[in-house]
C-alpha atoms as a PDB file:
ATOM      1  CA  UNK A   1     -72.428 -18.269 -29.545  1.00  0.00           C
ATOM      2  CA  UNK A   2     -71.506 -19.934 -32.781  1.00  0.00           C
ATOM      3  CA  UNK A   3     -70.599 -23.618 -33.001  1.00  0.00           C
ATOM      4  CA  UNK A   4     -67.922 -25.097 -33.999  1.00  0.00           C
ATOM      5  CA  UNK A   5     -67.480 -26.635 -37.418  1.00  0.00           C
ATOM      6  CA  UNK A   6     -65.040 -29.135 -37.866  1.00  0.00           C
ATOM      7  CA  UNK A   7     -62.498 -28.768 -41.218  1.00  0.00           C
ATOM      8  CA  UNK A   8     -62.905 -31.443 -43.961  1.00  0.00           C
ATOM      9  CA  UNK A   9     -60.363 -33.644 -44.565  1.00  0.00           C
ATOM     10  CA  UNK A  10     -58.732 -31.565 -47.625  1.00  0.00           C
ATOM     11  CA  UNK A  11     -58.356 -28.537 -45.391  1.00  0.00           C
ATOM     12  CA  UNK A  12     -56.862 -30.651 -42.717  1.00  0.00           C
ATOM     13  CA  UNK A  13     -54.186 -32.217 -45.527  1.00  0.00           C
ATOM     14  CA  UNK A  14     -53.490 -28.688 -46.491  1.00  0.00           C
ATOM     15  CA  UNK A  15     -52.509 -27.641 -43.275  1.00  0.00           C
ATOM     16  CA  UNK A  16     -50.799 -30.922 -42.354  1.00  0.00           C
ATOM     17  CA  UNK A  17     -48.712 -30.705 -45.817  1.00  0.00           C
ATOM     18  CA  UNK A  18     -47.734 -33.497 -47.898  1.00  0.00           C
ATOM     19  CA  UNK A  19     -46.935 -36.443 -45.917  1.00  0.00           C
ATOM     20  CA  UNK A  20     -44.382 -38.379 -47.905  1.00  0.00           C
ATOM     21  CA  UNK A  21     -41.268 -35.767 -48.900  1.00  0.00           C
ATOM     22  CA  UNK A  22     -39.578 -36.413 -51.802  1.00  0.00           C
ATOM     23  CA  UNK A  23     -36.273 -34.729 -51.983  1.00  0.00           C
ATOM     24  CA  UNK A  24     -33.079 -34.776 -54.296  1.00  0.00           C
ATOM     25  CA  UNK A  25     -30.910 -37.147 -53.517  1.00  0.00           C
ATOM     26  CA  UNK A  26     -28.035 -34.856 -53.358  1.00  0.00           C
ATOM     27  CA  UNK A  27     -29.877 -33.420 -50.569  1.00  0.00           C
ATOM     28  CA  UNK A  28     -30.411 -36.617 -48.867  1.00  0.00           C
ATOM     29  CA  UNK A  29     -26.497 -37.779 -49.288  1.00  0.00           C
ATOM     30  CA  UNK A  30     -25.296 -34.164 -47.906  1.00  0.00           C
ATOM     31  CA  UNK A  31     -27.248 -34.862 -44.462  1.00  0.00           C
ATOM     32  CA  UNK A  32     -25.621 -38.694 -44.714  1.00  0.00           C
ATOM     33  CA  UNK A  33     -22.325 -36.884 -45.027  1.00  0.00           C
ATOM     34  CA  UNK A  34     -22.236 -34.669 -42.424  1.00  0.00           C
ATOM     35  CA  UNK A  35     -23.250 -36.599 -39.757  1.00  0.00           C
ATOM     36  CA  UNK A  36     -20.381 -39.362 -40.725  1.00  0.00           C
ATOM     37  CA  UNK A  37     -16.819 -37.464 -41.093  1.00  0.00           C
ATOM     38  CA  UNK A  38     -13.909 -39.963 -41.027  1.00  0.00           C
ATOM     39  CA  UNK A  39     -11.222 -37.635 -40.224  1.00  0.00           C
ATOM     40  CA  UNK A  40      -7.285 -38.492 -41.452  1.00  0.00           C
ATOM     41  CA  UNK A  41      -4.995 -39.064 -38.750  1.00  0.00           C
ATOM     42  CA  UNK A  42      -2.276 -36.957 -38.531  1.00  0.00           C
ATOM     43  CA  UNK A  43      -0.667 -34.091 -37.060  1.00  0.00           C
ATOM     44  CA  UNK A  44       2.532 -31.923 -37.624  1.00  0.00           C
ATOM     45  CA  UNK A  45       3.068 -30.115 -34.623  1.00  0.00           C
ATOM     46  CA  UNK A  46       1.520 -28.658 -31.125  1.00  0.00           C
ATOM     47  CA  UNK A  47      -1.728 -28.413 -32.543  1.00  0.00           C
ATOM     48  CA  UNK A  48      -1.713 -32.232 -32.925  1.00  0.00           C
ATOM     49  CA  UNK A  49      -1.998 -32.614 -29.153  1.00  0.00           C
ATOM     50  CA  UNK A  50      -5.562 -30.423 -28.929  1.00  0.00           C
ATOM     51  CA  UNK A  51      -6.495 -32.668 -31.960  1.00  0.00           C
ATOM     52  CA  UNK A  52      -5.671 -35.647 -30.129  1.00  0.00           C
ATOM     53  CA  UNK A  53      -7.224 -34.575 -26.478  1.00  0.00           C
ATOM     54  CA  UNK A  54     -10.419 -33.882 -28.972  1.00  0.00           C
ATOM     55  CA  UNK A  55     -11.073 -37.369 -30.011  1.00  0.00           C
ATOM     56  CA  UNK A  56     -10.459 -38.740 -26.285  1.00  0.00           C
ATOM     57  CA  UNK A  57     -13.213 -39.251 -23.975  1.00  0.00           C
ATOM     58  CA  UNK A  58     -13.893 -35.904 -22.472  1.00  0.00           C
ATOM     59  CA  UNK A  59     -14.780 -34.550 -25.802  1.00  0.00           C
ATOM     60  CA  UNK A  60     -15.644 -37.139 -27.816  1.00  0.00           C
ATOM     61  CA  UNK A  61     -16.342 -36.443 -31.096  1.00  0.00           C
ATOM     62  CA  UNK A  62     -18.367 -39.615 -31.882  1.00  0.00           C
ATOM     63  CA  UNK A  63     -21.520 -37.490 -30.719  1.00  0.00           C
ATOM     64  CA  UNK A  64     -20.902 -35.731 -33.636  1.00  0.00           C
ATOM     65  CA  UNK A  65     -20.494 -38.309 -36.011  1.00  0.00           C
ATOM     66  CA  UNK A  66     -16.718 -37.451 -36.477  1.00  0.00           C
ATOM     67  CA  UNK A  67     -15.012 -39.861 -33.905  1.00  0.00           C
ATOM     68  CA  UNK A  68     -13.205 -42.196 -36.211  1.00  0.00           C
ATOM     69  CA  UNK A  69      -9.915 -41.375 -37.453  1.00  0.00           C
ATOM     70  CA  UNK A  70      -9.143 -43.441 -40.446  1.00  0.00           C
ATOM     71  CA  UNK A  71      -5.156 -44.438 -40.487  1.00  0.00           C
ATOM     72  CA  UNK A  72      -5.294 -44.101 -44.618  1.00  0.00           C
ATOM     73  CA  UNK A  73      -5.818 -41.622 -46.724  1.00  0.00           C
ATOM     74  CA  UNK A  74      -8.178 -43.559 -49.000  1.00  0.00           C
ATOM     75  CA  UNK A  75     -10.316 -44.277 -46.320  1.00  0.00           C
ATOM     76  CA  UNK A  76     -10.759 -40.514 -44.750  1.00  0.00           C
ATOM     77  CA  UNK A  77     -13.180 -37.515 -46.432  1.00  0.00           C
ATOM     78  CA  UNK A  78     -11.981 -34.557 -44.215  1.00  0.00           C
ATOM     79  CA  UNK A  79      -7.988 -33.845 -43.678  1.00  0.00           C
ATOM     80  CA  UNK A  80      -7.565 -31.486 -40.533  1.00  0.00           C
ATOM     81  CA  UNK A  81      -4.337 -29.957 -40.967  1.00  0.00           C
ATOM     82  CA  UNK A  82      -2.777 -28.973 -37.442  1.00  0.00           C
ATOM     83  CA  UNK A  83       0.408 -27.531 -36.833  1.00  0.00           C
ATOM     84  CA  UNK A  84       3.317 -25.805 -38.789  1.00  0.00           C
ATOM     85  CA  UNK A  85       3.842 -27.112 -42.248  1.00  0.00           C
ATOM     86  CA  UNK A  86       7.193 -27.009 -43.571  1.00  0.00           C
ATOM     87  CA  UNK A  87       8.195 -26.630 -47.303  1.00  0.00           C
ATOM     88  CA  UNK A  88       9.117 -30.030 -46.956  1.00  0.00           C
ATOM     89  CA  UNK A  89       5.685 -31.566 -45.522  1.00  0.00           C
ATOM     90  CA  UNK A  90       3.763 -29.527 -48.062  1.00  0.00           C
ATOM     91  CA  UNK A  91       3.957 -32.020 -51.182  1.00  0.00           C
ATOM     92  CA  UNK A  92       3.434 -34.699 -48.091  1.00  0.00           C
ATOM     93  CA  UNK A  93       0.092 -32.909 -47.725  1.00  0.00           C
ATOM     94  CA  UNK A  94      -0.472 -32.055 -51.210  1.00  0.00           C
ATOM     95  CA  UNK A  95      -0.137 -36.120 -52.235  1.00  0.00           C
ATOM     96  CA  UNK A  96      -1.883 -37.405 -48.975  1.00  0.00           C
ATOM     97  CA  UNK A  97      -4.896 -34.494 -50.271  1.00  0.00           C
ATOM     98  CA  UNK A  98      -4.754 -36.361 -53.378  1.00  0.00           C
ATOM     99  CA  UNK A  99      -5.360 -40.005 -52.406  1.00  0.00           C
ATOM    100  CA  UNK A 100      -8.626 -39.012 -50.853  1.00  0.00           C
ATOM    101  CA  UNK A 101     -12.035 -40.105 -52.579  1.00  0.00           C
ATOM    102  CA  UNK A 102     -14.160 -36.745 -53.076  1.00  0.00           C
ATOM    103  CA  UNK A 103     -16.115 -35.854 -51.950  1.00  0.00           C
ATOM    104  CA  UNK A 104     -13.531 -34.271 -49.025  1.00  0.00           C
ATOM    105  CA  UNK A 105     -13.053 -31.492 -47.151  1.00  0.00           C
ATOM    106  CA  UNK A 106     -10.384 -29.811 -45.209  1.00  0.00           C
ATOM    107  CA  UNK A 107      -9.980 -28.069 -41.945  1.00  0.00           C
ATOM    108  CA  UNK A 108      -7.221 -25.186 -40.908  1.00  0.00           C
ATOM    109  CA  UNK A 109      -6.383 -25.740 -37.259  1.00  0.00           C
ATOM    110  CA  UNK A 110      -4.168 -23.243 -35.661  1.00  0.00           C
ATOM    111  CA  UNK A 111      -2.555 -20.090 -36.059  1.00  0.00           C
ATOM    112  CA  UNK A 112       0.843 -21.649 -37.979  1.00  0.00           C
ATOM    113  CA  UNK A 113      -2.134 -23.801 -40.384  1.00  0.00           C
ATOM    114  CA  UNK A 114      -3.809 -20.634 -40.880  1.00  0.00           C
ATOM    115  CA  UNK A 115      -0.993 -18.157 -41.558  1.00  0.00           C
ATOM    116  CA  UNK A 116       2.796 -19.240 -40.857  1.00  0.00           C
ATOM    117  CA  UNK A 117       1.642 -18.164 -36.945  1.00  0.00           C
ATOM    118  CA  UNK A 118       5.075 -16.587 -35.204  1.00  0.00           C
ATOM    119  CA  UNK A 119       7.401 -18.470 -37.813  1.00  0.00           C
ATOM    120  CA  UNK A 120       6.081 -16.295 -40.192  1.00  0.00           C
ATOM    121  CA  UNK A 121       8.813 -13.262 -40.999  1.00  0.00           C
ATOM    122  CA  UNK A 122      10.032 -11.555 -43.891  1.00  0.00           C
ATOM    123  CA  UNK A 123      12.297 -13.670 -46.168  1.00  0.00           C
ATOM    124  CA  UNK A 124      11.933 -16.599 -44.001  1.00  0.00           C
ATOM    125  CA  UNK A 125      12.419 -19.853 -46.563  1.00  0.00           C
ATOM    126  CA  UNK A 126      11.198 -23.146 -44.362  1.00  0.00           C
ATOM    127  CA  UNK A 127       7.331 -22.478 -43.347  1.00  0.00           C
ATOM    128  CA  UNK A 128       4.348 -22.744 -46.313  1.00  0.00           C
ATOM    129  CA  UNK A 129       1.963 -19.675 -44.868  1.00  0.00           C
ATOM    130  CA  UNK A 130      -1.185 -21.091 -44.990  1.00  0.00           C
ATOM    131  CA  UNK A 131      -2.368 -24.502 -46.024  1.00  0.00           C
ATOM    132  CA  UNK A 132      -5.038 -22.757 -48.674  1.00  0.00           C
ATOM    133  CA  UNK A 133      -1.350 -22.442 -50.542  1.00  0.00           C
ATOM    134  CA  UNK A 134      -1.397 -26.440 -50.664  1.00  0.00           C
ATOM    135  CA  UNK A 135      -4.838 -27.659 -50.351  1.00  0.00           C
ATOM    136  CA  UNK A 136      -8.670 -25.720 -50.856  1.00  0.00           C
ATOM    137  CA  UNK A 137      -9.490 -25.173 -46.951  1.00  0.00           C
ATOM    138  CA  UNK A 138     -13.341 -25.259 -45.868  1.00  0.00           C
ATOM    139  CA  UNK A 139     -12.895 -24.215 -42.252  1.00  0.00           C
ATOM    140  CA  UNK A 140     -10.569 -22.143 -40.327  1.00  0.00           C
ATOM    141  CA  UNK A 141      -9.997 -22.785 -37.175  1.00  0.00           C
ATOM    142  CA  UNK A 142      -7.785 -19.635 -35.239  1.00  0.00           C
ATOM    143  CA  UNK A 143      -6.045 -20.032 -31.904  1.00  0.00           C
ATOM    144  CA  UNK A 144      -2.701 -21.048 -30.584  1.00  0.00           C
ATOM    145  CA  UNK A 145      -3.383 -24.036 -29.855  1.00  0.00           C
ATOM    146  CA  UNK A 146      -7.152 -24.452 -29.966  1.00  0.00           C
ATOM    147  CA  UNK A 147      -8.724 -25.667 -27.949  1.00  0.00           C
ATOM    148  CA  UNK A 148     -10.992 -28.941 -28.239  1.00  0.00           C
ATOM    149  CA  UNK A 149     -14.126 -26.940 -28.204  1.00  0.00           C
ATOM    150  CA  UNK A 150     -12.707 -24.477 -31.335  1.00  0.00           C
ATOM    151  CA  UNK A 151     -11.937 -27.942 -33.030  1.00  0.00           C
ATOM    152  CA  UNK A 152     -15.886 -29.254 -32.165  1.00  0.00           C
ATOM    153  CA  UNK A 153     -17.224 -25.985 -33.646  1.00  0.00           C
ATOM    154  CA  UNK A 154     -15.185 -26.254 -36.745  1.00  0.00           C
ATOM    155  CA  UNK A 155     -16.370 -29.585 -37.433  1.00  0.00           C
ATOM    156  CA  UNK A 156     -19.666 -28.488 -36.591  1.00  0.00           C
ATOM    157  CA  UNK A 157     -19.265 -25.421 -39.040  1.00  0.00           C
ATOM    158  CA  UNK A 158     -18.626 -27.872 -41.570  1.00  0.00           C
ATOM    159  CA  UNK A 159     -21.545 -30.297 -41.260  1.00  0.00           C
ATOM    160  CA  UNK A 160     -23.650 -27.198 -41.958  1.00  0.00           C
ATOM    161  CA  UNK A 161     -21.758 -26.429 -45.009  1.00  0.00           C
ATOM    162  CA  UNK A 162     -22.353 -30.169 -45.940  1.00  0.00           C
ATOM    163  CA  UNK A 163     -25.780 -30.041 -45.638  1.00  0.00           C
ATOM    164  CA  UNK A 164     -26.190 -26.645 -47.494  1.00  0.00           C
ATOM    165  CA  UNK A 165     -24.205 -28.356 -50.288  1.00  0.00           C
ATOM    166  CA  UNK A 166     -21.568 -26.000 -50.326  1.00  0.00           C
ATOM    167  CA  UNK A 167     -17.777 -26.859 -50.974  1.00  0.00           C
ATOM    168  CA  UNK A 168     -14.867 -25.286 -52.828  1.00  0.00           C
ATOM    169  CA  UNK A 169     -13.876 -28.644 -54.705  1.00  0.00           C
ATOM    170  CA  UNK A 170     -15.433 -30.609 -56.527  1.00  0.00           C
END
């Protein structure tokens, strides 16, 4: 039988691996980011109820560091648009979009968000058909409604885009 030698202390480092990290800061403030959204309150149509069930205590999005809805614009980094927008609402949007510090994101939620949903027919004059027409969308989130959980996973779809440092706007 052979016996054992133990490792010196360099081999034992190497294996460990450094043990202070030094990353970019970028990095650092993307993983800050995600895991505090401050969502914008407000809602244009159905959709607005799943939104709302979503923050309420069954759900509760505070687990995932999303929970408080900020009344202001200028307070809020994501916008989830839910519900039908109308031709009128869209410069509504567009400004509300506008008052938000960057960085900010935006969430689709909903079939008439995504698309127009059943409003959506040739010549019709009165429904925007999609709110990437408006405002640069990070996450789409289908159904009609969603449900809470489709609204969790969207939010949790974008944390990982945060963290990966990925956005469409600057």
């Amino acid at each position: 039988m052979k016996p054992e030698t133990k490792p010196s202390m360099e081999e034992l480092l190497r294996e460990a691996g450094p043990l202070v990290h030094l990353d970019v800061l970028d990095n650092l403030l993307n993983q800050a980011r995600a895991r505090s959204l401050w969502p914008l309150t407000f809602g244009l149509a159905c959709c607005a109820i799943e939104l709302m069930a979503t923050g309420a205590a069954r759900f509760d999005m505070d687990r995932f560091g999303a929970g408080v809805f900020r009344p202001s614009a200028r307070q809020a980094d994501v916008m989830i648009v839910a519900g039908t927008i109308s031709r009128k609402m869209g410069p509504v949007i567009q400004a509300l979009w506008e008052q938000m510090p960057p960085p900010k994101w935006a969430i689709a939620f909903g079939g008439c968000t995504i698309d127009g949903g059943p409003f959506k027919y040739p010549n019709q004059y009165a429904i925007v058909e999609g709110a990437d027409k408006i405002i640069p969308v990070d996450v789409y989130v289908p159904g009609c409604p969603p449900r809470p959980e489709a609204l969790i996973n969207g939010i949790l779809k974008l944390e990982e885009k945060i963290k990966a440092g990925k956005r469409f706007q600057a």
